[in-house]
PDB file of N, CA and C in Angstrom:
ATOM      1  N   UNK A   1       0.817  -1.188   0.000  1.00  0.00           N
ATOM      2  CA  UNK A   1       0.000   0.000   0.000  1.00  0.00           C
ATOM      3  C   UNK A   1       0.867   1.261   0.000  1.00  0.00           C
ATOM      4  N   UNK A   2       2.009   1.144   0.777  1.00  0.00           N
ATOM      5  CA  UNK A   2       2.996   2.448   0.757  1.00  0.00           C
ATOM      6  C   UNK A   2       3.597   2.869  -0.576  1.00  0.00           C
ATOM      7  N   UNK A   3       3.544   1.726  -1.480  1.00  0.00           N
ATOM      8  CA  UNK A   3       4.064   1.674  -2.664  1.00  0.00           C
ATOM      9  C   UNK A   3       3.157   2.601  -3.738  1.00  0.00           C
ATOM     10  N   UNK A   4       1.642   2.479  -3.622  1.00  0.00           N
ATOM     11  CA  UNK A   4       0.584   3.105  -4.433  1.00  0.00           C
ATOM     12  C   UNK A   4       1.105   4.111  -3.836  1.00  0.00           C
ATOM     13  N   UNK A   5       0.980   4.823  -2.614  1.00  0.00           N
ATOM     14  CA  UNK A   5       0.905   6.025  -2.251  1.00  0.00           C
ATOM     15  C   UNK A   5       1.992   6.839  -2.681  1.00  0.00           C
ATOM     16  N   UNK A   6       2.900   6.189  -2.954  1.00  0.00           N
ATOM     17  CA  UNK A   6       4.542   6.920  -3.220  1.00  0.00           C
ATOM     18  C   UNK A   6       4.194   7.471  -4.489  1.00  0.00           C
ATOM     19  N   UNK A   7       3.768   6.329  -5.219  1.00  0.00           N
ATOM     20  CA  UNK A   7       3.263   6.784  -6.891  1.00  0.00           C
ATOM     21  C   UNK A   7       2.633   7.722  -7.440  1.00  0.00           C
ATOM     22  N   UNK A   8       1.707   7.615  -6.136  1.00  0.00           N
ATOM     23  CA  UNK A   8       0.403   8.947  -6.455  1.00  0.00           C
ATOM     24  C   UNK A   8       1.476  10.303  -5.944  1.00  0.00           C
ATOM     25  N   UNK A   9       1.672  10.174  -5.275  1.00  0.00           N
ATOM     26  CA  UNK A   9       2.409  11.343  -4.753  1.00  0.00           C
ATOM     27  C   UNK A   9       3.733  11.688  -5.636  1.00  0.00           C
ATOM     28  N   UNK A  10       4.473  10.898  -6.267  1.00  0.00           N
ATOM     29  CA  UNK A  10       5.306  10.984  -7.656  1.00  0.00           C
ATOM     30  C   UNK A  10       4.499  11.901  -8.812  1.00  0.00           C
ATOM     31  N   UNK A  11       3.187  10.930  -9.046  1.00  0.00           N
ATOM     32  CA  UNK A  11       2.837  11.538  -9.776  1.00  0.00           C
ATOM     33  C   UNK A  11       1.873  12.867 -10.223  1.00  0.00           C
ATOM     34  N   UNK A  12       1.506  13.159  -8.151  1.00  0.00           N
ATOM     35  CA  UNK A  12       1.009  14.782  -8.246  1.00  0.00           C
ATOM     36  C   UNK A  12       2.461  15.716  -8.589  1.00  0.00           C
ATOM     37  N   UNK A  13       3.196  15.130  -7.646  1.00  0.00           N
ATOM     38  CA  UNK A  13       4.465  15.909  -8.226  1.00  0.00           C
ATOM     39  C   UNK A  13       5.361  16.235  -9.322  1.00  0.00           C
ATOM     40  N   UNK A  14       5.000  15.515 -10.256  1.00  0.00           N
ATOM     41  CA  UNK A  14       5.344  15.823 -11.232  1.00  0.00           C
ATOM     42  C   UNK A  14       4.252  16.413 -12.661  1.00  0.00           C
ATOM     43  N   UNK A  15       3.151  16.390 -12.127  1.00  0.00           N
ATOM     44  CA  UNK A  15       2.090  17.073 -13.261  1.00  0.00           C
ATOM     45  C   UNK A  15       2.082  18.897 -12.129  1.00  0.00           C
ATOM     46  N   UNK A  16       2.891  18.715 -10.736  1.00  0.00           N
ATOM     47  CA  UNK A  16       2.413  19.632 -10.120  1.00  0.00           C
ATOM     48  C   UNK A  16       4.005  20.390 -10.511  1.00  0.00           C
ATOM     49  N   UNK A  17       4.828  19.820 -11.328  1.00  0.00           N
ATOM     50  CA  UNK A  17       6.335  20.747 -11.988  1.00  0.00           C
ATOM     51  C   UNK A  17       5.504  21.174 -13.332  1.00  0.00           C
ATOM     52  N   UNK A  18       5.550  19.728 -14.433  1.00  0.00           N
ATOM     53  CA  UNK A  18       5.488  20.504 -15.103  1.00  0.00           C
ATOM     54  C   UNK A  18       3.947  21.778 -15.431  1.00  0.00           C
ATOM     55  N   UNK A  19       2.914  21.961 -14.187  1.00  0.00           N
ATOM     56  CA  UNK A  19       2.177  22.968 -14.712  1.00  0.00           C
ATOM     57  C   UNK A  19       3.198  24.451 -14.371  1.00  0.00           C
ATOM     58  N   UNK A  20       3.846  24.323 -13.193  1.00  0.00           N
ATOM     59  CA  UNK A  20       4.637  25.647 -12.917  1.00  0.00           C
ATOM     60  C   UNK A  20       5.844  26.341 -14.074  1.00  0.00           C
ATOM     61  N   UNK A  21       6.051  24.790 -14.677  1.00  0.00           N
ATOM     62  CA  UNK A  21       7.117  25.067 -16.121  1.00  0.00           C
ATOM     63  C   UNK A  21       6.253  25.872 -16.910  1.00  0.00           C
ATOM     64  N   UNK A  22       4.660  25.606 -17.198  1.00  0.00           N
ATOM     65  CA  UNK A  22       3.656  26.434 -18.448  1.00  0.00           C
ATOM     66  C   UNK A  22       3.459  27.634 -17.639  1.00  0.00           C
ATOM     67  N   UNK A  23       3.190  27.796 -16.642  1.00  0.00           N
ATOM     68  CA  UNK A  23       3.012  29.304 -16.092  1.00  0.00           C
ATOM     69  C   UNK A  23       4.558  29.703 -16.368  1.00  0.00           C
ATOM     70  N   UNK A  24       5.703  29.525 -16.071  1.00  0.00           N
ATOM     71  CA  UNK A  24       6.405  29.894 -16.080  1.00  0.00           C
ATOM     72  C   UNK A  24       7.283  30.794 -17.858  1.00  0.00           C
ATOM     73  N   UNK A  25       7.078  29.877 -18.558  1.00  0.00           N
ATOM     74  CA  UNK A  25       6.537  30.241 -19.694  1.00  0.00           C
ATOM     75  C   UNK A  25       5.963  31.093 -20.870  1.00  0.00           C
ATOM     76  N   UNK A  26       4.978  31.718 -19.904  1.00  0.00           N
ATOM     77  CA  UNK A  26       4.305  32.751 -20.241  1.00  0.00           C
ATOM     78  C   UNK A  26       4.824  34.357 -19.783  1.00  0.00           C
ATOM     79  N   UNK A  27       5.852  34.571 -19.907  1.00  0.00           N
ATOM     80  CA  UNK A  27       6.431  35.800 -19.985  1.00  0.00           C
ATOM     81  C   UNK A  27       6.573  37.026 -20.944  1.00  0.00           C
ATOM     82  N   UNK A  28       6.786  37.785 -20.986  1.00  0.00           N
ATOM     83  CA  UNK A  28       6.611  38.637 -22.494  1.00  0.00           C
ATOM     84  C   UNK A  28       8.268  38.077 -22.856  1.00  0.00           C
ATOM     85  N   UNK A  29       8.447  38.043 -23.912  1.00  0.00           N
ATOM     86  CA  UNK A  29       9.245  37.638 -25.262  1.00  0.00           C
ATOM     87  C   UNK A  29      10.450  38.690 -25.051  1.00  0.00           C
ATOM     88  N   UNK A  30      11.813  38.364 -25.092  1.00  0.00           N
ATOM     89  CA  UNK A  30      13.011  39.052 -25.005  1.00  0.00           C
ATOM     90  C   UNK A  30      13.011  40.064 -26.324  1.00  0.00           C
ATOM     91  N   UNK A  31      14.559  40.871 -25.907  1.00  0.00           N
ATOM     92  CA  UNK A  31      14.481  41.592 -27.433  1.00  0.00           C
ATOM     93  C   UNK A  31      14.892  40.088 -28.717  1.00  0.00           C
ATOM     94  N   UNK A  32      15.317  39.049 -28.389  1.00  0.00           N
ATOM     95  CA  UNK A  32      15.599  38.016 -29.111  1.00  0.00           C
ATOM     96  C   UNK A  32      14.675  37.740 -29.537  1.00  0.00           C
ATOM     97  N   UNK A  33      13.734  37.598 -29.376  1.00  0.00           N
ATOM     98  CA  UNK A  33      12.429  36.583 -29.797  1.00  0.00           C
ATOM     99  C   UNK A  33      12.126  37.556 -30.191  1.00  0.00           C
ATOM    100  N   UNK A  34      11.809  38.563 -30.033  1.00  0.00           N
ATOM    101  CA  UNK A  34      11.147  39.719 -30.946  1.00  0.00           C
ATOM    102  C   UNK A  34      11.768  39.915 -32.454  1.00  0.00           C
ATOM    103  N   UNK A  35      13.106  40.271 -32.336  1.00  0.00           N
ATOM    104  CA  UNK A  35      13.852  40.121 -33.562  1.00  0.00           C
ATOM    105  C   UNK A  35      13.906  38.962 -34.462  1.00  0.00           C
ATOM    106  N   UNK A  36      13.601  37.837 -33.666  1.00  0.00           N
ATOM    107  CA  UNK A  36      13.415  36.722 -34.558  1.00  0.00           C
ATOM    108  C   UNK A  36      12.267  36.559 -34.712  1.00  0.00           C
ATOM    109  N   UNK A  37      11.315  37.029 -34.467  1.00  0.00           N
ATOM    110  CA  UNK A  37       9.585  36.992 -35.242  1.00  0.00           C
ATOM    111  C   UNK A  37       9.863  37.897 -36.265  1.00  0.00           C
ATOM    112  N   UNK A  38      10.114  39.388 -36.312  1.00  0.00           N
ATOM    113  CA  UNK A  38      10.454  40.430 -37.266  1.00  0.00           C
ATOM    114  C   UNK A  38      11.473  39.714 -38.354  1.00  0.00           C
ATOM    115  N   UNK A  39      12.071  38.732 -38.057  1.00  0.00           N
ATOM    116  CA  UNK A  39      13.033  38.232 -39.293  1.00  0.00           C
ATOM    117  C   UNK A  39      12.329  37.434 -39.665  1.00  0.00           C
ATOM    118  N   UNK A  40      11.388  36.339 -39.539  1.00  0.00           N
ATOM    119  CA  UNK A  40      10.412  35.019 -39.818  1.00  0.00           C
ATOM    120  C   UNK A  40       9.531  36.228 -40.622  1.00  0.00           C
ATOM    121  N   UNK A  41       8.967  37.063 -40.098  1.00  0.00           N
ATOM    122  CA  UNK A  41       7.649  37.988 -40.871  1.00  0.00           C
ATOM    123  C   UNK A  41       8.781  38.853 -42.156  1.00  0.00           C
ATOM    124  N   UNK A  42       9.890  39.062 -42.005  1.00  0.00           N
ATOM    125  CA  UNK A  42      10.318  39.781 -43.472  1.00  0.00           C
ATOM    126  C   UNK A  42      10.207  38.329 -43.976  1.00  0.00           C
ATOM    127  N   UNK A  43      10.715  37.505 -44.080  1.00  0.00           N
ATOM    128  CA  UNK A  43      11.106  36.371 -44.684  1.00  0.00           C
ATOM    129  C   UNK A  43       9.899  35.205 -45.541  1.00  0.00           C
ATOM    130  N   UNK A  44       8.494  35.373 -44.736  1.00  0.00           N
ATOM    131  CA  UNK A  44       7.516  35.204 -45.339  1.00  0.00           C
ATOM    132  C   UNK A  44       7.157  36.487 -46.247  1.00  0.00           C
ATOM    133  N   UNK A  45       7.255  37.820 -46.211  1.00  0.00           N
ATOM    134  CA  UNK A  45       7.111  38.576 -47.145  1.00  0.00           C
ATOM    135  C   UNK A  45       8.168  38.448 -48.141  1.00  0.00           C
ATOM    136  N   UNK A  46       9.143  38.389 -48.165  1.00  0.00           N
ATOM    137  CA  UNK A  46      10.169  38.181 -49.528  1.00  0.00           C
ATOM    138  C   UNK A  46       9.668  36.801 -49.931  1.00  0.00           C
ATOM    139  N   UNK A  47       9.156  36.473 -49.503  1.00  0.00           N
ATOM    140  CA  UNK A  47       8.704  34.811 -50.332  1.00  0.00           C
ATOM    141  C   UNK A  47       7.079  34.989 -50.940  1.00  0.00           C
ATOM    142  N   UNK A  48       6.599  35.649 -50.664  1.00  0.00           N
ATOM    143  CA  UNK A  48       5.537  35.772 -51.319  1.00  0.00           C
ATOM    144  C   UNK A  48       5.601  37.104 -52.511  1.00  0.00           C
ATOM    145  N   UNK A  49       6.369  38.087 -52.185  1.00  0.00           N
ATOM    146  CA  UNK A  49       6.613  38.805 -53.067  1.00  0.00           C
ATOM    147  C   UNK A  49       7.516  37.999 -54.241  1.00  0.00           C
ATOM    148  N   UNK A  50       8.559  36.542 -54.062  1.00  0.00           N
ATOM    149  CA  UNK A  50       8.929  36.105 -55.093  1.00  0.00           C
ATOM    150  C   UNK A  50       7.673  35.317 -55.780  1.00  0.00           C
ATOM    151  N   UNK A  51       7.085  35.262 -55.245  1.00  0.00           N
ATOM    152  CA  UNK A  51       5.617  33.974 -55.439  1.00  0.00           C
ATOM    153  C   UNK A  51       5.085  34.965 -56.667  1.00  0.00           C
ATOM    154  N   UNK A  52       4.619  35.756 -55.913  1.00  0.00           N
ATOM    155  CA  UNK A  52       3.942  37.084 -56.608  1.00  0.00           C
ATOM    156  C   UNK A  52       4.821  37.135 -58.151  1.00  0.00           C
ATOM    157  N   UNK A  53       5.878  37.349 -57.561  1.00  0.00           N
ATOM    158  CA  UNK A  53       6.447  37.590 -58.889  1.00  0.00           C
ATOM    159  C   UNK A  53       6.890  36.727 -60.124  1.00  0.00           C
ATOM    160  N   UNK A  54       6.971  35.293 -59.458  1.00  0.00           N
ATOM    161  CA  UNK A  54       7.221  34.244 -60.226  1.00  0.00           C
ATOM    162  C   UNK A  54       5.450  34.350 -61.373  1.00  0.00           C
ATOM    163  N   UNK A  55       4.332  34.344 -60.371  1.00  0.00           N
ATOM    164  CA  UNK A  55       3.554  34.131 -60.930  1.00  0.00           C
ATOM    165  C   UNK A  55       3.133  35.142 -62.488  1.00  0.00           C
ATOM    166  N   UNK A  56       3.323  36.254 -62.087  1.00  0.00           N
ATOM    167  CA  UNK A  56       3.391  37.575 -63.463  1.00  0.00           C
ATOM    168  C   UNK A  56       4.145  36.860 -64.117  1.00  0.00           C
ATOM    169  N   UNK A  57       5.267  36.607 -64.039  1.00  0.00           N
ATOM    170  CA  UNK A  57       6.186  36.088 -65.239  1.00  0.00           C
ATOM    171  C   UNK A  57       5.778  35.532 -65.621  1.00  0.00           C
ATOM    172  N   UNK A  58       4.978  34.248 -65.284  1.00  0.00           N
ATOM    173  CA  UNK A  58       4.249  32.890 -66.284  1.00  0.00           C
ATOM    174  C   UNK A  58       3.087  33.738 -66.772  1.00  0.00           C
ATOM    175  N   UNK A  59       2.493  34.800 -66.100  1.00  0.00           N
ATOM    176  CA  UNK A  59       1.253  35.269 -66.916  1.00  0.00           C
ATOM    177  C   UNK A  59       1.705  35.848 -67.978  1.00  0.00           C
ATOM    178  N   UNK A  60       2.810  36.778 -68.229  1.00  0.00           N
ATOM    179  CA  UNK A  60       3.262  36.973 -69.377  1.00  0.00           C
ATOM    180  C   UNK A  60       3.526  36.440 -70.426  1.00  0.00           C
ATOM    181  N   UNK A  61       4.496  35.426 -69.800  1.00  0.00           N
ATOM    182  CA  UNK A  61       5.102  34.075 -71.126  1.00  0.00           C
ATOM    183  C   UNK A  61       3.835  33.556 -71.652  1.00  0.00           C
ATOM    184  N   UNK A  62       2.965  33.791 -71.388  1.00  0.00           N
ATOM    185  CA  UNK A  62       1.604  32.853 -71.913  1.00  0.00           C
ATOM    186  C   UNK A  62       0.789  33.645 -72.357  1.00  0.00           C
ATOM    187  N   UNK A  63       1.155  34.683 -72.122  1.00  0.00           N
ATOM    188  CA  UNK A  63       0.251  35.987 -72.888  1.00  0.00           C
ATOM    189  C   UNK A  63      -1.178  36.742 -72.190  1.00  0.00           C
ATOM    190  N   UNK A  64      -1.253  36.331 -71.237  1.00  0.00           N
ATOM    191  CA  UNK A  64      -2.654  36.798 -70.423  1.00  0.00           C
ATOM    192  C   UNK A  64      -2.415  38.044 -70.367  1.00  0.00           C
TER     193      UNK A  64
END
């Protein structure tokens, strides 16, 4: 019986870490993470502006 109890108690303790790891978590974002969202968001815009632009070119070559 001491054995269940150890377990249960293992295992409040450890769903009772990792919830303090998700609160913990939730902080506002360094200047790092900021700069690296601003580089991910240019980087999806230069890719859609090549998209964009790939696509005109085939509308041309084909005459539309």
């Amino acid at each position: 019986m001491t054995h269940e109890i150890l377990k249960k108690l293992g295992l409040a303790l450890l769903v009772g870490m990792l919830a303090m790891g998700l609160v913990g978590c939730q902080d506002e974002p360094g200047p790092a993470e900021e700069a690296g969202e601003e580089i991910d968001e240019a980087m999806e815009d230069a890719g859609e502006g090549v998209e964009e632009m790939g696509e005109s070119i085939q509308d041309t070559a084909e005459g539309d």
